[in-house]
Protein backbone atom coordinates (compact mmCIF):
# COMPACT_ATOMS: atom_id res chain seq x y z
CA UNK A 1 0.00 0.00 0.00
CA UNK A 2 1.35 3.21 -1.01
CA UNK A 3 0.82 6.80 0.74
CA UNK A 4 -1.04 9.39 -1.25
CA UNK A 5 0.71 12.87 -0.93
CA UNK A 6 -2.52 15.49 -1.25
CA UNK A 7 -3.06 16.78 -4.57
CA UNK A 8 -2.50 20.24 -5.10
CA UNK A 9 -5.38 19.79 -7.32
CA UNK A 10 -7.72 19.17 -5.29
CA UNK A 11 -6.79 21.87 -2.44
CA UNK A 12 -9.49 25.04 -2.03
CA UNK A 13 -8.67 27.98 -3.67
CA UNK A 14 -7.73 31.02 -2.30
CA UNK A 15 -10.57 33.40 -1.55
CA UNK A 16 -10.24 36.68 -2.64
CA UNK A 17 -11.14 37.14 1.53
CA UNK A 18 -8.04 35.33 2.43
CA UNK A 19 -5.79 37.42 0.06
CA UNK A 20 -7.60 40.40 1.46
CA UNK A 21 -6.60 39.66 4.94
CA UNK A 22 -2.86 39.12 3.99
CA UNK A 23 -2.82 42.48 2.05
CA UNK A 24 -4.64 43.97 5.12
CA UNK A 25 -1.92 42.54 7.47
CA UNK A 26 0.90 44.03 5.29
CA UNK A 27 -0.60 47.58 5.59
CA UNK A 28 -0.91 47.30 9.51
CA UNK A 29 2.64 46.42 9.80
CA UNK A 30 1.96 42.87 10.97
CA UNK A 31 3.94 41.25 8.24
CA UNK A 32 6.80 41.62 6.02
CA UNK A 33 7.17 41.89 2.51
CA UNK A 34 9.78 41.34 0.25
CA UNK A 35 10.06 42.37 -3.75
CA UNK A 36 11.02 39.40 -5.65
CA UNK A 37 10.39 41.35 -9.00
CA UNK A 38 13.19 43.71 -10.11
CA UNK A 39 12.13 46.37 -10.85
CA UNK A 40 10.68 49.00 -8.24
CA UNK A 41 7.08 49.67 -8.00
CA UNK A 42 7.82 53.41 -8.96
CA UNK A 43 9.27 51.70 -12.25
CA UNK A 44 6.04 49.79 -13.26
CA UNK A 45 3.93 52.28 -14.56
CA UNK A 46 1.24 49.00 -15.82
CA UNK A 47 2.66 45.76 -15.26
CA UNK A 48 3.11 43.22 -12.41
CA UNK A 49 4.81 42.68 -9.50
CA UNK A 50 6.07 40.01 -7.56
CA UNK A 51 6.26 39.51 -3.84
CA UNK A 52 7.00 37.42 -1.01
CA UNK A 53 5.54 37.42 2.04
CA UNK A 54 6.20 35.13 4.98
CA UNK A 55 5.59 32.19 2.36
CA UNK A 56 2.93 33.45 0.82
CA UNK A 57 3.88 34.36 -3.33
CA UNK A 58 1.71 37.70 -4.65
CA UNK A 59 1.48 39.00 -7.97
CA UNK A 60 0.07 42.60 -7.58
CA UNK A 61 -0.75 44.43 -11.02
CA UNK A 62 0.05 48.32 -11.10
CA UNK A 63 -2.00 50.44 -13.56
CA UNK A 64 -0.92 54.07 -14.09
CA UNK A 65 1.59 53.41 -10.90
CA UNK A 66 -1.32 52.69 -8.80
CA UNK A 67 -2.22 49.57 -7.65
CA UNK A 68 -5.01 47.82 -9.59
CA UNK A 69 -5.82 44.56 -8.60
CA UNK A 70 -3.78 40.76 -7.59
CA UNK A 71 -3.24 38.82 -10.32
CA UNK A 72 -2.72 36.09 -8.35
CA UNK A 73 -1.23 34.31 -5.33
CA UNK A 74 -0.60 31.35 -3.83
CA UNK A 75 -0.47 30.16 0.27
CA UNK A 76 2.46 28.56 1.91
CA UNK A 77 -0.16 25.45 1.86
CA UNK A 78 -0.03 25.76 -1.95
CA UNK A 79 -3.49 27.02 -2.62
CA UNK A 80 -3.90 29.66 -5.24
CA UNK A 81 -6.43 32.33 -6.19
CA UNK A 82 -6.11 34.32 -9.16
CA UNK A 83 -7.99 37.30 -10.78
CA UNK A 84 -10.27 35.46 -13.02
CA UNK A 85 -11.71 33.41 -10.26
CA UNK A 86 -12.33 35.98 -7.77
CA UNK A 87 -14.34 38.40 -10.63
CA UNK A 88 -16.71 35.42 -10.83
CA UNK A 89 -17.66 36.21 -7.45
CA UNK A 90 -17.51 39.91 -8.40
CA UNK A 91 -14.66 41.12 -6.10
CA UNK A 92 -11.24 41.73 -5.91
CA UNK A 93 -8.81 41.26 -2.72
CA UNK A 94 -7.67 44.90 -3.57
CA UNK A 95 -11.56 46.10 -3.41
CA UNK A 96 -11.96 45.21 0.20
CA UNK A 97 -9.40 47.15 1.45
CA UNK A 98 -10.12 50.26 3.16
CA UNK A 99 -9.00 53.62 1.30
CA UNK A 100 -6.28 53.85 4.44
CA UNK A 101 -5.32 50.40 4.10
CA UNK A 102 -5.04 50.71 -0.08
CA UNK A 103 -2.90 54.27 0.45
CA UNK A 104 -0.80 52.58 3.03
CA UNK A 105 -0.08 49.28 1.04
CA UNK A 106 1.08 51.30 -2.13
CA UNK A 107 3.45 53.67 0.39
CA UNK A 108 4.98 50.33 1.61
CA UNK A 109 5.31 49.40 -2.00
CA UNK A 110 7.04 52.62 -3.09
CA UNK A 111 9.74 52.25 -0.17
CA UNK A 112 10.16 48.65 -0.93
């Protein structure tokens, strides 16, 4: 008899709450970020940007050098959410956050 490993496949996918809460966390200070992208956020006028955070991998998209929306992102547990599946449900992790939180996160991504 052999042992089954879990499928990645068949893991839950990241809410666009969950995402939400680690964004959230990042703005309050409560976790760490790290760019994995190279370029600076002040040199991605409309493109994407990588991150790492305590295990968790975001891709956040800047439009005009503002932030627009997660492309997608996947938990240390190796569940993902992306952008498509969380406009099904008609929201965005970036939508939920408050206009302090959103002006906070993209001041931490500026000094990053």
């Amino acid at each position: 008899m052999t042992e089954h490993s879990p499928d990645t496949d068949s893991l839950q996918p990241l809410t666009a709450r969950e995402v939400y809460q680690v964004l959230k966390d990042i703005a309050l200070g409560t976790r760490r970020m790290r760019r994995i992208t190279r370029q600076r956020w002040a040199q991605i006028r409309t493109g994407p940007m990588t991150l790492e955070v305590e295990g968790w991998t975001l891709v956040l998209y800047s439009h005009g050098g503002e932030l627009d929306y997660v492309q997608s992102c996947q938990s240390p547990d190796g569940r993902r959410g992306d952008f498509a599946s969380w406009q099904r449900y008609g929201t965005d992790p970036v939508s939920l956050l408050s206009i302090w939180e959103h002006n906070q996160l993209e001041k931490m991504l500026g000094e990053l």
